[in-house]
PDB file of N, CA and C in Angstrom:
ATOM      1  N   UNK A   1       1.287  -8.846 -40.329  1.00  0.00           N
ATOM      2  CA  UNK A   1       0.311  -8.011 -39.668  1.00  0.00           C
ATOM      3  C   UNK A   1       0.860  -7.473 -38.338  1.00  0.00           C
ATOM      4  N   UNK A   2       1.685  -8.355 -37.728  1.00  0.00           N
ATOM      5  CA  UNK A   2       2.367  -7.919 -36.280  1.00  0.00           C
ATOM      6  C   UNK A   2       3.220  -7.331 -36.545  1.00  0.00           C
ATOM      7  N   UNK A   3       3.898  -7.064 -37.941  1.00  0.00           N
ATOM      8  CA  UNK A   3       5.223  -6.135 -38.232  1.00  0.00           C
ATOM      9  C   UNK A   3       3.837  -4.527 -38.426  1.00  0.00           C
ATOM     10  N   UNK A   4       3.385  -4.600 -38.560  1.00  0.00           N
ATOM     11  CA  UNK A   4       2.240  -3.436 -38.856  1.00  0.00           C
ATOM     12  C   UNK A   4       1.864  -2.209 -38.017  1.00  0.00           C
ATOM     13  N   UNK A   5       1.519  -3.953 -37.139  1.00  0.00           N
ATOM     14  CA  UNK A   5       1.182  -3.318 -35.546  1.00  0.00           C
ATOM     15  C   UNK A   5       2.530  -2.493 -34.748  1.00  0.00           C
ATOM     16  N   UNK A   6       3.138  -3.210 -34.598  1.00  0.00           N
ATOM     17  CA  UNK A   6       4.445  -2.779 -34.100  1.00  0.00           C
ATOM     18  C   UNK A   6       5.251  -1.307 -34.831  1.00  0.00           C
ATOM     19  N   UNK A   7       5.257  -1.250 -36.133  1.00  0.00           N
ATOM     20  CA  UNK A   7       5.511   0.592 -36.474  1.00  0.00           C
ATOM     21  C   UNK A   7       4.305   1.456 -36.078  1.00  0.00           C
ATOM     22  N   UNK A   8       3.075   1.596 -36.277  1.00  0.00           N
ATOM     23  CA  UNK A   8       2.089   2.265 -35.760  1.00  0.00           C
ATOM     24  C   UNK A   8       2.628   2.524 -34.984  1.00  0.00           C
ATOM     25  N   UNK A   9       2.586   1.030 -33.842  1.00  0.00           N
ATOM     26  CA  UNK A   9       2.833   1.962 -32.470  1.00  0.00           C
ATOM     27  C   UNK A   9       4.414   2.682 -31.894  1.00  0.00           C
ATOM     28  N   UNK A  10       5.361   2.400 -32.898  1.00  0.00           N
ATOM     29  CA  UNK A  10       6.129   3.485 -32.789  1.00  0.00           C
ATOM     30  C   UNK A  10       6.522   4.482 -33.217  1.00  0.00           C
ATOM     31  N   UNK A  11       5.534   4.630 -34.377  1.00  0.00           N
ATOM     32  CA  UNK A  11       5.085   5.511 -34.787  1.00  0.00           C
ATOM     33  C   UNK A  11       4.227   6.827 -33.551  1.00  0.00           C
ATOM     34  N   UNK A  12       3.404   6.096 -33.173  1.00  0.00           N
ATOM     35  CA  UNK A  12       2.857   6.886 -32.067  1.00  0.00           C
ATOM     36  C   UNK A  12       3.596   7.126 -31.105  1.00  0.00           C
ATOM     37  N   UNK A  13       4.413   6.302 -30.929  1.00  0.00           N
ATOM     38  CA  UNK A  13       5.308   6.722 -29.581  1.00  0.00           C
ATOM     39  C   UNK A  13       5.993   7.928 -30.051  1.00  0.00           C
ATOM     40  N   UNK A  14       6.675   8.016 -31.038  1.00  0.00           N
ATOM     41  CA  UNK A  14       7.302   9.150 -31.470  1.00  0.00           C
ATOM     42  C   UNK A  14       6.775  10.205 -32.021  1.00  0.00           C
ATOM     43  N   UNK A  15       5.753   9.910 -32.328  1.00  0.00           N
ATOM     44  CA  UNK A  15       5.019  11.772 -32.520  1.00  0.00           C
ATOM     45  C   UNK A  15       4.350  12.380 -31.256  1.00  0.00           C
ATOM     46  N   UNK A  16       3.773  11.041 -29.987  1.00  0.00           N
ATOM     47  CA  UNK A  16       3.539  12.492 -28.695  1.00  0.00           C
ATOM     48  C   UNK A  16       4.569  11.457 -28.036  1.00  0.00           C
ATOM     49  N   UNK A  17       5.375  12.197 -27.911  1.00  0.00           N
ATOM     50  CA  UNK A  17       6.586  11.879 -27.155  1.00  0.00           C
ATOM     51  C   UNK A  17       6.790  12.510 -25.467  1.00  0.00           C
ATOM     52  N   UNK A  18       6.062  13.755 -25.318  1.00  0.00           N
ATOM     53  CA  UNK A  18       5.376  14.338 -23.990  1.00  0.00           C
ATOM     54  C   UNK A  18       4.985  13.708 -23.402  1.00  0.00           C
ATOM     55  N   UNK A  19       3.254  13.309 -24.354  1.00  0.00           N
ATOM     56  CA  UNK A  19       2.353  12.449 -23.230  1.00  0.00           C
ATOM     57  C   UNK A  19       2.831  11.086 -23.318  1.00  0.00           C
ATOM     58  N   UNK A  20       3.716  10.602 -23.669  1.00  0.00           N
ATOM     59  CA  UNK A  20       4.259   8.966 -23.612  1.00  0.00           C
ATOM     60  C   UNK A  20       5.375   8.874 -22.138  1.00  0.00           C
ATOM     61  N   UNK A  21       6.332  10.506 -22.298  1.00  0.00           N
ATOM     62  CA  UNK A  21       6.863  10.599 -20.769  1.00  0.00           C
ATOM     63  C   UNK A  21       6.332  11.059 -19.830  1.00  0.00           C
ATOM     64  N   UNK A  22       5.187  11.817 -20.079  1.00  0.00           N
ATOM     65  CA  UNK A  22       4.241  12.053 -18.490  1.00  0.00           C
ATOM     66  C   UNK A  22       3.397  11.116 -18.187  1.00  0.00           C
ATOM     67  N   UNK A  23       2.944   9.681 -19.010  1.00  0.00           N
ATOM     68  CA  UNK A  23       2.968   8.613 -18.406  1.00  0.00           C
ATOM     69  C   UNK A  23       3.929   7.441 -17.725  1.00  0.00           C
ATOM     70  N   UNK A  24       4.937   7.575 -18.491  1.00  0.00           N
ATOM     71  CA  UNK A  24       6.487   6.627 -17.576  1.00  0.00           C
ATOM     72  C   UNK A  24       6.505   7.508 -16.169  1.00  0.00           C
ATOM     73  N   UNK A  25       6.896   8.864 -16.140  1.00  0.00           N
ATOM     74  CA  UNK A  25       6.677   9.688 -14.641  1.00  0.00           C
ATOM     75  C   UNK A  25       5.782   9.047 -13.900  1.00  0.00           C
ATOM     76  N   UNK A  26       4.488   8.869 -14.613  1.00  0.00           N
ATOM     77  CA  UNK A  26       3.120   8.833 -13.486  1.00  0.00           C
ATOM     78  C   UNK A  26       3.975   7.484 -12.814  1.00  0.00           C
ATOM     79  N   UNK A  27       3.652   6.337 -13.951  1.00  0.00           N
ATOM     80  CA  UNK A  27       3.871   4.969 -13.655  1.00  0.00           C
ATOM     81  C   UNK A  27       5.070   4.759 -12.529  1.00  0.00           C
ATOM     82  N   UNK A  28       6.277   5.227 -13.015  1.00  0.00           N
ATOM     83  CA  UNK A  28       7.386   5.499 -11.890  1.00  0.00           C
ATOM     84  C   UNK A  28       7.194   5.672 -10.245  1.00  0.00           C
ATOM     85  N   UNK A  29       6.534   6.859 -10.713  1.00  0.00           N
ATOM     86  CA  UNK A  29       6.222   7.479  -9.147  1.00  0.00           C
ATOM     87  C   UNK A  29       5.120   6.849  -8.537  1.00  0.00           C
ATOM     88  N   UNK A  30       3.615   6.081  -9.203  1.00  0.00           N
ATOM     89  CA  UNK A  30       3.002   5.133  -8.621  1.00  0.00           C
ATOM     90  C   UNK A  30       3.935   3.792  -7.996  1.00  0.00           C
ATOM     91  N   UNK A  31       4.685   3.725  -8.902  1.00  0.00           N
ATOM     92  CA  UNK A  31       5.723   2.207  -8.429  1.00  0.00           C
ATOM     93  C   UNK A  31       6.260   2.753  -7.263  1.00  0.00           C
ATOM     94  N   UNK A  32       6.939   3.716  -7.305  1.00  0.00           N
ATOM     95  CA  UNK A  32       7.380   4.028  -6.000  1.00  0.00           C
ATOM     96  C   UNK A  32       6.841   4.229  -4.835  1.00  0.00           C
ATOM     97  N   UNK A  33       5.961   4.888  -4.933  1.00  0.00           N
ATOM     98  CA  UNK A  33       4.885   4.944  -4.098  1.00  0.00           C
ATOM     99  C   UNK A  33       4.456   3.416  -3.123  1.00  0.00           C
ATOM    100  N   UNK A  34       3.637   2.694  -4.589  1.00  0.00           N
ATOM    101  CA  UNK A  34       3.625   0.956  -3.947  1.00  0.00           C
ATOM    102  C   UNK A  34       4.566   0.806  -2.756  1.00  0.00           C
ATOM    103  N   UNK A  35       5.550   1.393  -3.840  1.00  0.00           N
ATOM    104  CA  UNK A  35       6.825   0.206  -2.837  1.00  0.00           C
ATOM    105  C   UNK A  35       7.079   0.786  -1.242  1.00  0.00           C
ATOM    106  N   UNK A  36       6.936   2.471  -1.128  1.00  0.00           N
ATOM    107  CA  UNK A  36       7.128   2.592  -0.133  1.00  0.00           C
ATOM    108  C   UNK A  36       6.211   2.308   1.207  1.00  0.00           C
ATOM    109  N   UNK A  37       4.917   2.395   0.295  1.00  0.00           N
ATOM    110  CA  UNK A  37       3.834   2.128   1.429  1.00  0.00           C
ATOM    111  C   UNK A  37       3.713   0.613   1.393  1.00  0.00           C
ATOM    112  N   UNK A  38       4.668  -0.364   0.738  1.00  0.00           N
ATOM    113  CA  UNK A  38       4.066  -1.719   1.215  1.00  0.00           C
ATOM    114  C   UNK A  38       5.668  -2.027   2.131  1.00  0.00           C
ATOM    115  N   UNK A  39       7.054  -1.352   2.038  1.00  0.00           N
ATOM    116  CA  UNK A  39       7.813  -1.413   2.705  1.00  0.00           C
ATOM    117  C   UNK A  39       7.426  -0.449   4.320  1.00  0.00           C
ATOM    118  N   UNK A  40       6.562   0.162   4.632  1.00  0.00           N
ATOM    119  CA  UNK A  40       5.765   0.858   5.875  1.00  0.00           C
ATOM    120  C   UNK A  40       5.121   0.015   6.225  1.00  0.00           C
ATOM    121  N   UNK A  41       3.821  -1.170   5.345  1.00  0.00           N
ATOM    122  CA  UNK A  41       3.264  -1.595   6.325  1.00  0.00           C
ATOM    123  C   UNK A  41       3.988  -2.714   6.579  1.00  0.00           C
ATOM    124  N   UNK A  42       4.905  -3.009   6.052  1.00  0.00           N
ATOM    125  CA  UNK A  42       5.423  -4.796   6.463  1.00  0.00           C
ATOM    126  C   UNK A  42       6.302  -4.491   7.795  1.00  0.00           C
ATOM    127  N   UNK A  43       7.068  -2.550   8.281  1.00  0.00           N
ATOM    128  CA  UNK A  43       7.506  -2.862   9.002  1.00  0.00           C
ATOM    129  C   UNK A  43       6.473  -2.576  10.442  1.00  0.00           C
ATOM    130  N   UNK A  44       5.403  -1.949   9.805  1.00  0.00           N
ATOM    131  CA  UNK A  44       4.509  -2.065  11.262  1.00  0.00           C
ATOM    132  C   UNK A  44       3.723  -3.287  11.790  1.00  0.00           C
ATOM    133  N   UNK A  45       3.650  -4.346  10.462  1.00  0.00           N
ATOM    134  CA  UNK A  45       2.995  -5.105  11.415  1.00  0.00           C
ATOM    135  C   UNK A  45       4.272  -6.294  12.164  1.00  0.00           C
ATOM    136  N   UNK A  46       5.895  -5.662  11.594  1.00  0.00           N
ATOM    137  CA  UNK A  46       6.609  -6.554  12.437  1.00  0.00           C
ATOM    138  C   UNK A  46       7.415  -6.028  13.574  1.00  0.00           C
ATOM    139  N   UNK A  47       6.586  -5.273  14.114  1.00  0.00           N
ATOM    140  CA  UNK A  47       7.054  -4.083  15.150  1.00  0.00           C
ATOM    141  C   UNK A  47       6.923  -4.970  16.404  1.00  0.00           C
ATOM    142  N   UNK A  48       5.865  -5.947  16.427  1.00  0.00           N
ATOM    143  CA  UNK A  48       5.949  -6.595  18.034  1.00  0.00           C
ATOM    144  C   UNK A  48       6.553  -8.131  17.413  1.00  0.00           C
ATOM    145  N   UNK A  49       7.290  -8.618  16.401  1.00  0.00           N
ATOM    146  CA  UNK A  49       7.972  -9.130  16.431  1.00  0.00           C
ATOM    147  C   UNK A  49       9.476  -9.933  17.750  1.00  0.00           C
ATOM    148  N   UNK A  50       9.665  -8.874  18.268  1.00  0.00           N
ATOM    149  CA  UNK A  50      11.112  -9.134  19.182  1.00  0.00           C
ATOM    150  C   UNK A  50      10.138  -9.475  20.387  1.00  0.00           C
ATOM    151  N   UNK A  51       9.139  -9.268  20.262  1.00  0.00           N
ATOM    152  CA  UNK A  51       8.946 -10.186  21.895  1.00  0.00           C
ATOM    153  C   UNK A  51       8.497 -11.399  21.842  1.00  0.00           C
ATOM    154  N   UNK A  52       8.289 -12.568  22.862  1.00  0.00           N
ATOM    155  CA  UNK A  52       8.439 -13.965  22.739  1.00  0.00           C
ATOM    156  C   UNK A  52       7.159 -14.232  22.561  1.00  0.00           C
ATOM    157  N   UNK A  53       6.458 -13.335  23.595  1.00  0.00           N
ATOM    158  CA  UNK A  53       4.974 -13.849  23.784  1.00  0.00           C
ATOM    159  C   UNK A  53       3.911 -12.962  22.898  1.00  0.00           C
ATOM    160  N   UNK A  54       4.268 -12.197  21.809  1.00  0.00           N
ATOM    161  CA  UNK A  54       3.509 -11.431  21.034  1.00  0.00           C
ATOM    162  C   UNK A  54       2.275 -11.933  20.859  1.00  0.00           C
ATOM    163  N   UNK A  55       1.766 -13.085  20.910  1.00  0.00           N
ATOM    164  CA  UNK A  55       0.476 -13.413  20.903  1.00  0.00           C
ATOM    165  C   UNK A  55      -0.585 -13.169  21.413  1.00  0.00           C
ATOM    166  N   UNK A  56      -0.062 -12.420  23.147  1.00  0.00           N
ATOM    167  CA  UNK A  56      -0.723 -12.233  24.191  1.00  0.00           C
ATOM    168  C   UNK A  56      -0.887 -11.066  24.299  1.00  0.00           C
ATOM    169  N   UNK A  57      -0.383  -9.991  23.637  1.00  0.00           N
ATOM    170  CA  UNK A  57      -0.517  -8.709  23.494  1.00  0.00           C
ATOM    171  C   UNK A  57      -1.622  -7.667  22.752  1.00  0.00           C
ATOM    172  N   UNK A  58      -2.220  -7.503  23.743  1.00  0.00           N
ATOM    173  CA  UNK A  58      -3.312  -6.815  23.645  1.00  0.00           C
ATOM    174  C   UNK A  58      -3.948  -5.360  23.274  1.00  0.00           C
ATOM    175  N   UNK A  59      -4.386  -4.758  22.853  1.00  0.00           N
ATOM    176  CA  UNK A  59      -4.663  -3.392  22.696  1.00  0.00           C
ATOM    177  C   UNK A  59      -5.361  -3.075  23.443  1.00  0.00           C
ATOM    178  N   UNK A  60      -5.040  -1.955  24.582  1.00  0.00           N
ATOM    179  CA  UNK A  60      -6.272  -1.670  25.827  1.00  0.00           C
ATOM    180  C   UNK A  60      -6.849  -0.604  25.017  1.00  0.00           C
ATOM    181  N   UNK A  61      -8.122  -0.393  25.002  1.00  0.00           N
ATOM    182  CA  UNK A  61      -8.706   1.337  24.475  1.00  0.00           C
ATOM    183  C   UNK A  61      -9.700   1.471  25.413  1.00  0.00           C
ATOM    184  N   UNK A  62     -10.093   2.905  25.430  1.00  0.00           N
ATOM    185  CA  UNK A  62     -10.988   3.361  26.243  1.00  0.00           C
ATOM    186  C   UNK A  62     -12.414   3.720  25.488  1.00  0.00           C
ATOM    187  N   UNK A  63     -13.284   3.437  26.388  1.00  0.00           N
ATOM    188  CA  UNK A  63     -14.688   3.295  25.440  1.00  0.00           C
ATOM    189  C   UNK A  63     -15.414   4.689  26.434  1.00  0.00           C
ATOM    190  N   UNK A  64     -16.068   5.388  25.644  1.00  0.00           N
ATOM    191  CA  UNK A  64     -16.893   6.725  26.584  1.00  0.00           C
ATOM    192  C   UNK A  64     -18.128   5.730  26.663  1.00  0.00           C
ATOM    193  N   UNK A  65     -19.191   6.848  27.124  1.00  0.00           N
ATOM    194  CA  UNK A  65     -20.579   6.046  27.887  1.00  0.00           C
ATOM    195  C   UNK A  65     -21.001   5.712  26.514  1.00  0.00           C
ATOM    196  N   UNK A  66     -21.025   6.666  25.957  1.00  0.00           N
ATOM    197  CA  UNK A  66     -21.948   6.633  24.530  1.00  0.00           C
ATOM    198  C   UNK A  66     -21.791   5.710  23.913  1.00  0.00           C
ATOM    199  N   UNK A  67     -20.803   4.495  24.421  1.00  0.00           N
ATOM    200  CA  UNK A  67     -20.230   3.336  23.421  1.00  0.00           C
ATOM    201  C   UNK A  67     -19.489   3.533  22.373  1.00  0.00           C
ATOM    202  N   UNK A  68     -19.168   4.786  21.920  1.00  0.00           N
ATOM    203  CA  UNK A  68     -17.432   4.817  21.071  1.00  0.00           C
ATOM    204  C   UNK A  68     -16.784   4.399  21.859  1.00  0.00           C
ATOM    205  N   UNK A  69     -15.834   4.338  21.111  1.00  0.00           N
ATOM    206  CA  UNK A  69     -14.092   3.707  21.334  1.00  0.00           C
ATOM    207  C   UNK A  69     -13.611   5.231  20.902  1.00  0.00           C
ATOM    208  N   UNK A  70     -12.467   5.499  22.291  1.00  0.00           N
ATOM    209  CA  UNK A  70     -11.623   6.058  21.742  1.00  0.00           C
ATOM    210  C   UNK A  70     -10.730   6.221  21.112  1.00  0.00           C
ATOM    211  N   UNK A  71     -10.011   4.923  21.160  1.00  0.00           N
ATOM    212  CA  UNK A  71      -8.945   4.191  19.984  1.00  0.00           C
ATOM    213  C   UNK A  71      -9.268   3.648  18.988  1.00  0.00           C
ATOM    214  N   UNK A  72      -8.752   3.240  17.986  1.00  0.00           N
ATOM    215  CA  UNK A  72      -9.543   3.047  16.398  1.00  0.00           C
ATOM    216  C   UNK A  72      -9.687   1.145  16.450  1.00  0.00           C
ATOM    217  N   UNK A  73      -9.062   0.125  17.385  1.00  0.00           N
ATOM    218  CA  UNK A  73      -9.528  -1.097  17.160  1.00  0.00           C
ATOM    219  C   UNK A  73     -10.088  -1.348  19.171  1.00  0.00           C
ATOM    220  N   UNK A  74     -10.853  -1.926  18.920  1.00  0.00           N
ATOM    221  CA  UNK A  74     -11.002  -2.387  20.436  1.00  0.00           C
ATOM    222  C   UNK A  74     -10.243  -3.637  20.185  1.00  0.00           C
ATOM    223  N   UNK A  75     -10.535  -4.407  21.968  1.00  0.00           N
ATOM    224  CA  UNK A  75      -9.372  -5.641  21.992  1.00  0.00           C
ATOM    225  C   UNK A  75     -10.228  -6.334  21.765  1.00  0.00           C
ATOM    226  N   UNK A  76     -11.479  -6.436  21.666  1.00  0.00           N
ATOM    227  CA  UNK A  76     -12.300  -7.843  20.841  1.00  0.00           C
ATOM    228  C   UNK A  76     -11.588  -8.511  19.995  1.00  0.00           C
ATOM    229  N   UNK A  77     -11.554  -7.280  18.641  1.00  0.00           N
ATOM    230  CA  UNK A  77     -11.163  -7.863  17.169  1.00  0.00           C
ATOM    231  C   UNK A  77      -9.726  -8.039  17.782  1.00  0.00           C
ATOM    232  N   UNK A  78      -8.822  -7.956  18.472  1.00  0.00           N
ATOM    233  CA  UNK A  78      -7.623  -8.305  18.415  1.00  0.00           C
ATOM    234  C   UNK A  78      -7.443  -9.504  19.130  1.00  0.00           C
ATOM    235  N   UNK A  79      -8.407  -9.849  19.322  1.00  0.00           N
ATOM    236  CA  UNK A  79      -7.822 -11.446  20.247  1.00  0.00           C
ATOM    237  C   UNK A  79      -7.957 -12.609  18.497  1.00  0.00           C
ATOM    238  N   UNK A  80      -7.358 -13.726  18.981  1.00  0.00           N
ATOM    239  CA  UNK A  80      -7.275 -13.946  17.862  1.00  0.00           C
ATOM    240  C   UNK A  80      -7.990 -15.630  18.357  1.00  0.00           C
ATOM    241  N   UNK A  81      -9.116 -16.329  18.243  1.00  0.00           N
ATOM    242  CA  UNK A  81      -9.394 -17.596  19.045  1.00  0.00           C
ATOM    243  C   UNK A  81      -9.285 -18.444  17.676  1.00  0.00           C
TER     244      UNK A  81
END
């Protein structure tokens, strides 16, 4: 029954042979993709790496009256207790 299964499906592989490589493309270029945006964030969050006391390093932002933030994290969430 698994010898069955297995010609069908190369059977199918070989009659749309198009849409079987404009899915390997997609898949490819999603993989790549992954990889580049998880090789971006690993090097931003090891950007304050080289200093000793990185722990203590803070994000200053400026807040208007209205209570926004002008910067996208305040230093609340960045303290770490």
């Amino acid at each position: 029954m698994i010898l069955h299964y297995l010609t069908i499906a190369a059977r199918q592989l070989m009659k749309y042979k198009t849409q079987n490589l404009i899915v390997i493309v997609g898949v490819g270029l999603a993989l790549f993709c992954f990889s580049v945006c998880l090789y971006i964030s690993r090097f931003i969050n090891a950007t304050d790496d080289c200093f000793e006391r990185k722990d203590e390093i803070a994000q200053v932002t400026l807040q208007m009256k209205s209570g926004r933030y002008l910067a996208q994290v305040p230093p609340e969430l960045t303290m770490n207790e």
